[in-house]
N, C-alpha and C. Protein backbone atom coordinates (compact mmCIF):
# COMPACT_ATOMS: atom_id res chain seq x y z
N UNK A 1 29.29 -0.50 52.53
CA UNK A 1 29.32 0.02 53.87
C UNK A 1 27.91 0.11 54.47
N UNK A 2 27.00 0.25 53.66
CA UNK A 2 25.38 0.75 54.16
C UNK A 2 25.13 -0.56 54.56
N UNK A 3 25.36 -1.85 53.68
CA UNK A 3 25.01 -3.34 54.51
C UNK A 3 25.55 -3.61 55.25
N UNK A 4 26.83 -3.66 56.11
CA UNK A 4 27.35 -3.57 57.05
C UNK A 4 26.58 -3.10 58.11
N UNK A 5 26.69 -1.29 57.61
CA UNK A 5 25.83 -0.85 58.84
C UNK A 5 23.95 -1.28 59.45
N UNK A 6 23.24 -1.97 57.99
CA UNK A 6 22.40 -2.43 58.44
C UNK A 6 22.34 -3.70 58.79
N UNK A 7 23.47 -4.52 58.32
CA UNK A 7 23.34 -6.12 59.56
C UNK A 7 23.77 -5.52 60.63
N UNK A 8 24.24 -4.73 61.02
CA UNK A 8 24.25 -4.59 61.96
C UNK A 8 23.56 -4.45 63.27
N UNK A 9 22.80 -3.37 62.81
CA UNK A 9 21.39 -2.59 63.05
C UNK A 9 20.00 -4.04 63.40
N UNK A 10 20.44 -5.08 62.14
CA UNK A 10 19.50 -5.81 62.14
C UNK A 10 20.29 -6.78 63.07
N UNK A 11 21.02 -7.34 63.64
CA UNK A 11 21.31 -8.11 64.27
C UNK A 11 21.73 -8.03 65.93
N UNK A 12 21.72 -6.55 65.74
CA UNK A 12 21.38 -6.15 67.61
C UNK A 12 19.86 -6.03 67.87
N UNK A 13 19.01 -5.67 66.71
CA UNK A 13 17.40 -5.84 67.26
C UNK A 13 17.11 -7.04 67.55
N UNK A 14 17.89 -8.09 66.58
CA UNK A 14 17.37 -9.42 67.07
C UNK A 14 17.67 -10.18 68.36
N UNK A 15 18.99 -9.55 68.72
CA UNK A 15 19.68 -9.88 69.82
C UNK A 15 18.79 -9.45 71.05
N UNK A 16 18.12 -8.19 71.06
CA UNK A 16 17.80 -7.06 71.87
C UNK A 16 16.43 -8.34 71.98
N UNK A 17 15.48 -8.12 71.26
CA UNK A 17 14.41 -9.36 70.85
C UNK A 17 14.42 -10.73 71.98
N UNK A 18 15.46 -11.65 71.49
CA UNK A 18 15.46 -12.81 72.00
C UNK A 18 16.20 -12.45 73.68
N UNK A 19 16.64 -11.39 74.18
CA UNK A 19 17.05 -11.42 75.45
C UNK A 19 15.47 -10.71 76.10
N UNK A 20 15.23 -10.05 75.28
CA UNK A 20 13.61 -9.11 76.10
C UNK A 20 12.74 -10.97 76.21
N UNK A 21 12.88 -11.83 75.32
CA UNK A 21 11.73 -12.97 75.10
C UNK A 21 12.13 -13.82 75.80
N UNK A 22 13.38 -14.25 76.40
CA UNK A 22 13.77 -15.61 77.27
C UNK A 22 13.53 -15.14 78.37
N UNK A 23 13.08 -16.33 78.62
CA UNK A 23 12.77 -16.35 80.09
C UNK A 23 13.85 -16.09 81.27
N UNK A 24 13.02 -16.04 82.70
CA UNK A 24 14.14 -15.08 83.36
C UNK A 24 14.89 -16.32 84.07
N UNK A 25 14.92 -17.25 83.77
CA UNK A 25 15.64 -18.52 84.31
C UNK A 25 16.64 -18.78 83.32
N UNK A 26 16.81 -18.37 82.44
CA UNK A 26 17.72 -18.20 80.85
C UNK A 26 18.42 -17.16 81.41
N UNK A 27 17.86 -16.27 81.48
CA UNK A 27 18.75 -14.85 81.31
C UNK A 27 19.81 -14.71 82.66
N UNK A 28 19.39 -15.53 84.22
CA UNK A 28 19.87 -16.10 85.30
C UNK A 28 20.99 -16.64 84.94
N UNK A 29 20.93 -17.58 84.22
CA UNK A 29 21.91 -19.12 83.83
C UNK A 29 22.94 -17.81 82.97
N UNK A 30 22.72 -17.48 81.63
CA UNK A 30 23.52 -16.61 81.22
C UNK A 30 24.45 -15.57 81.71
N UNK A 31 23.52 -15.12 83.02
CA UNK A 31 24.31 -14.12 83.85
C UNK A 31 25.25 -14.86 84.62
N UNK A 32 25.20 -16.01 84.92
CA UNK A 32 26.43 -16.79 86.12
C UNK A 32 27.14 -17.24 84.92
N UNK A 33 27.12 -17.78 83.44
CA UNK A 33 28.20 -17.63 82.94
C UNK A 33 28.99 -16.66 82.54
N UNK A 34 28.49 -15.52 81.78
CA UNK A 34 29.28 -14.71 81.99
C UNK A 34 29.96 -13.66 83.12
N UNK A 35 29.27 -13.89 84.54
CA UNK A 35 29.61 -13.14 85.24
C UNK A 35 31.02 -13.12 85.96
N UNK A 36 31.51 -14.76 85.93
CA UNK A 36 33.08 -15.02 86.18
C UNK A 36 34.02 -14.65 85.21
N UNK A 37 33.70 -13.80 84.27
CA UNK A 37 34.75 -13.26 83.41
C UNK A 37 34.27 -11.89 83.20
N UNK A 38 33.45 -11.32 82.93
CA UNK A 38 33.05 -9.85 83.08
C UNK A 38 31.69 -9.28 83.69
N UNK A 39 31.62 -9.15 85.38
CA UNK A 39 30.47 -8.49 86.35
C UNK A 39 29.63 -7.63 85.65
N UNK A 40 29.84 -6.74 85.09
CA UNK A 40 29.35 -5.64 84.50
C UNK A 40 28.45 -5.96 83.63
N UNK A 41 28.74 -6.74 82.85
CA UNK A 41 27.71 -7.40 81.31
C UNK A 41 26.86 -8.10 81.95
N UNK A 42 27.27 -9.17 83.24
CA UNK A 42 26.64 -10.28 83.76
C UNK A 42 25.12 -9.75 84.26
N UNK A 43 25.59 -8.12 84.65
CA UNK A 43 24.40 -7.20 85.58
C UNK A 43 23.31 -6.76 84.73
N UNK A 44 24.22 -6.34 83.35
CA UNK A 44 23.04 -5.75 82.38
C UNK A 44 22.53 -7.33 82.18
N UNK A 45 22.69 -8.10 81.91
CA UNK A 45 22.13 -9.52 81.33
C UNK A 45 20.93 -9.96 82.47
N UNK A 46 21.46 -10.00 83.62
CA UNK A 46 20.63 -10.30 84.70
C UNK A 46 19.21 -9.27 84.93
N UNK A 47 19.27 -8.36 84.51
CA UNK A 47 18.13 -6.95 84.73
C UNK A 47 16.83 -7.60 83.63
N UNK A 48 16.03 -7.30 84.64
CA UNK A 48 14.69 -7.23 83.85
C UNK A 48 14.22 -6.93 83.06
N UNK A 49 13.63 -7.38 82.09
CA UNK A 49 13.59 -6.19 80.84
C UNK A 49 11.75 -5.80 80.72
N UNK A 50 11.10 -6.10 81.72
CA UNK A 50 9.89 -5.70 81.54
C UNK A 50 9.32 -5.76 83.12
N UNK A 51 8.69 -5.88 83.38
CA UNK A 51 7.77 -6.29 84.71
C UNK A 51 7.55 -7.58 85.26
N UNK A 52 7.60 -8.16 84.65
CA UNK A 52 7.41 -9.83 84.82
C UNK A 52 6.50 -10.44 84.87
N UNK A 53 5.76 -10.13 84.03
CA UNK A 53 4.02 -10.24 84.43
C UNK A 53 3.48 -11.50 83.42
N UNK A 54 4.58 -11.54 82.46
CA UNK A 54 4.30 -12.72 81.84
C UNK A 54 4.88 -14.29 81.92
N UNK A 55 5.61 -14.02 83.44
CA UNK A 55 6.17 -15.19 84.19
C UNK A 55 5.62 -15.46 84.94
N UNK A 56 4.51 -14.76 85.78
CA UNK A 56 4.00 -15.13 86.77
C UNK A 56 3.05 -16.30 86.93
N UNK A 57 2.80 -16.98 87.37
CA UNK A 57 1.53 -18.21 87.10
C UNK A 57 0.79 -17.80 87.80
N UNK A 58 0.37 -16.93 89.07
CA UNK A 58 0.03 -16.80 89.83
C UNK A 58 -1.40 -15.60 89.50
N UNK A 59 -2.38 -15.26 90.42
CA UNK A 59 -2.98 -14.51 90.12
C UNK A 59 -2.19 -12.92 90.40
N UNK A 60 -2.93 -11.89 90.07
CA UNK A 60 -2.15 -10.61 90.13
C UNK A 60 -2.28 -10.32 91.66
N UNK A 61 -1.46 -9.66 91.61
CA UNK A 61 -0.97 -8.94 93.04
C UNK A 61 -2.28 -8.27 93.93
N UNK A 62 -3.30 -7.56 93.15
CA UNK A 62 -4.15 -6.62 93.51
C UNK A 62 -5.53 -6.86 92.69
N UNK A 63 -6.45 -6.85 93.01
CA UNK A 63 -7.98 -7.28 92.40
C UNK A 63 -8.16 -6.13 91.61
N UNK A 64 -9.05 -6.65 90.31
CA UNK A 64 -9.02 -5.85 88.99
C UNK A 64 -10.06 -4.64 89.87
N UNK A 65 -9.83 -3.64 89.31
CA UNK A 65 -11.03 -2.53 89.55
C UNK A 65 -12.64 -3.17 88.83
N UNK A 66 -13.50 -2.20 89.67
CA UNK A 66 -14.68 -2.59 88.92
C UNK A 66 -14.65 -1.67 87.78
N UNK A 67 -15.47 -1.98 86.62
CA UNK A 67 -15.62 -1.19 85.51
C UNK A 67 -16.90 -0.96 85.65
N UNK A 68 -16.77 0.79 85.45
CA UNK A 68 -17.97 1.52 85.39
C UNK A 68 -18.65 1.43 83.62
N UNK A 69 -20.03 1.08 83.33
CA UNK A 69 -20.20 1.83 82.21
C UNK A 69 -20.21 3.19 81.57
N UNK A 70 -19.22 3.32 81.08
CA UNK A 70 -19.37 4.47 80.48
C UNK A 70 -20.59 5.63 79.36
N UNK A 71 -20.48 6.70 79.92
CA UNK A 71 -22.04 7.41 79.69
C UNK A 71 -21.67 7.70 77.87
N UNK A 72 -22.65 7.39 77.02
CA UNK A 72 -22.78 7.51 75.47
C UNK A 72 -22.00 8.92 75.25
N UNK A 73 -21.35 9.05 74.01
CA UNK A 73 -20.86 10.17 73.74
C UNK A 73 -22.27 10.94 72.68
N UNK A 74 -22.16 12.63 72.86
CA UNK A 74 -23.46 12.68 72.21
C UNK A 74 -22.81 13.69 71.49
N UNK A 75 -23.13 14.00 70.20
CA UNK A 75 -22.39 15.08 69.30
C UNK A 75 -23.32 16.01 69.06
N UNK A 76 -23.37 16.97 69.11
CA UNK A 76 -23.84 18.61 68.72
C UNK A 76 -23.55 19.01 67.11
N UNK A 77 -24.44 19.53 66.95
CA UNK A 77 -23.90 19.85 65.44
C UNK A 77 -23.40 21.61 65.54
N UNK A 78 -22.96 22.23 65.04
CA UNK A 78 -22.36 23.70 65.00
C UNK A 78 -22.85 24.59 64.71
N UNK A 79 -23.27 25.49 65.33
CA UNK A 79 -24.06 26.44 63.94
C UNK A 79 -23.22 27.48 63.59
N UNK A 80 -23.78 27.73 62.09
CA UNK A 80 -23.02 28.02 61.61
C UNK A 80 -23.71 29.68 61.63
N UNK A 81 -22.53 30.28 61.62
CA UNK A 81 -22.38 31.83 61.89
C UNK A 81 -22.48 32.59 60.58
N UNK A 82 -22.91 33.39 60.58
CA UNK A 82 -23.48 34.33 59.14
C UNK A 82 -22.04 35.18 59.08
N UNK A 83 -21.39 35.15 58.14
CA UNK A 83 -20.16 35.53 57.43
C UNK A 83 -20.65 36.93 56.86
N UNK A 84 -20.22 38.30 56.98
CA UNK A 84 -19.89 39.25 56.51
C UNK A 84 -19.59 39.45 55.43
């Protein structure tokens, strides 16, 4: 019963995996087949699963910020307190 329940386990991550990794022209095509037999699945299938930022060819939407250098971190040592 425990292997059961872990192919299981292991075979919806993989599932979960390769729908987060195909592309959104895959996951499109998938959604118009299944969508003439069940809407509902077709919708979750069709949804984004990230931002899309790794489809884009294009430059980004908004210009990178400038980066400030950041000021050195400086450490203190403790002193130590005379114990009673």
């Amino acid at each position: 019963m425990q292997a059961v329940i872990v192919t299981l386990i292991v075979l919806v991550a993989a599932g979960y995996a390769a729908w987060y990794a195909m592309p959104r022209r895959w996951r499109a095509a998938l959604a118009r087949r299944v969508g003439s037999r069940r809407p509902q699945l077709a919708a979750v299938i069709a949804r984004d699963p990230g931002c899309g930022a790794c489809e884009s060819c294009g430059p980004c939407s908004t210009p990178p910020k400038e980066t400030t250098v950041a000021a050195p971190v400086s450490r203190h040592s403790r002193s130590k307190s005379p114990t009673a």
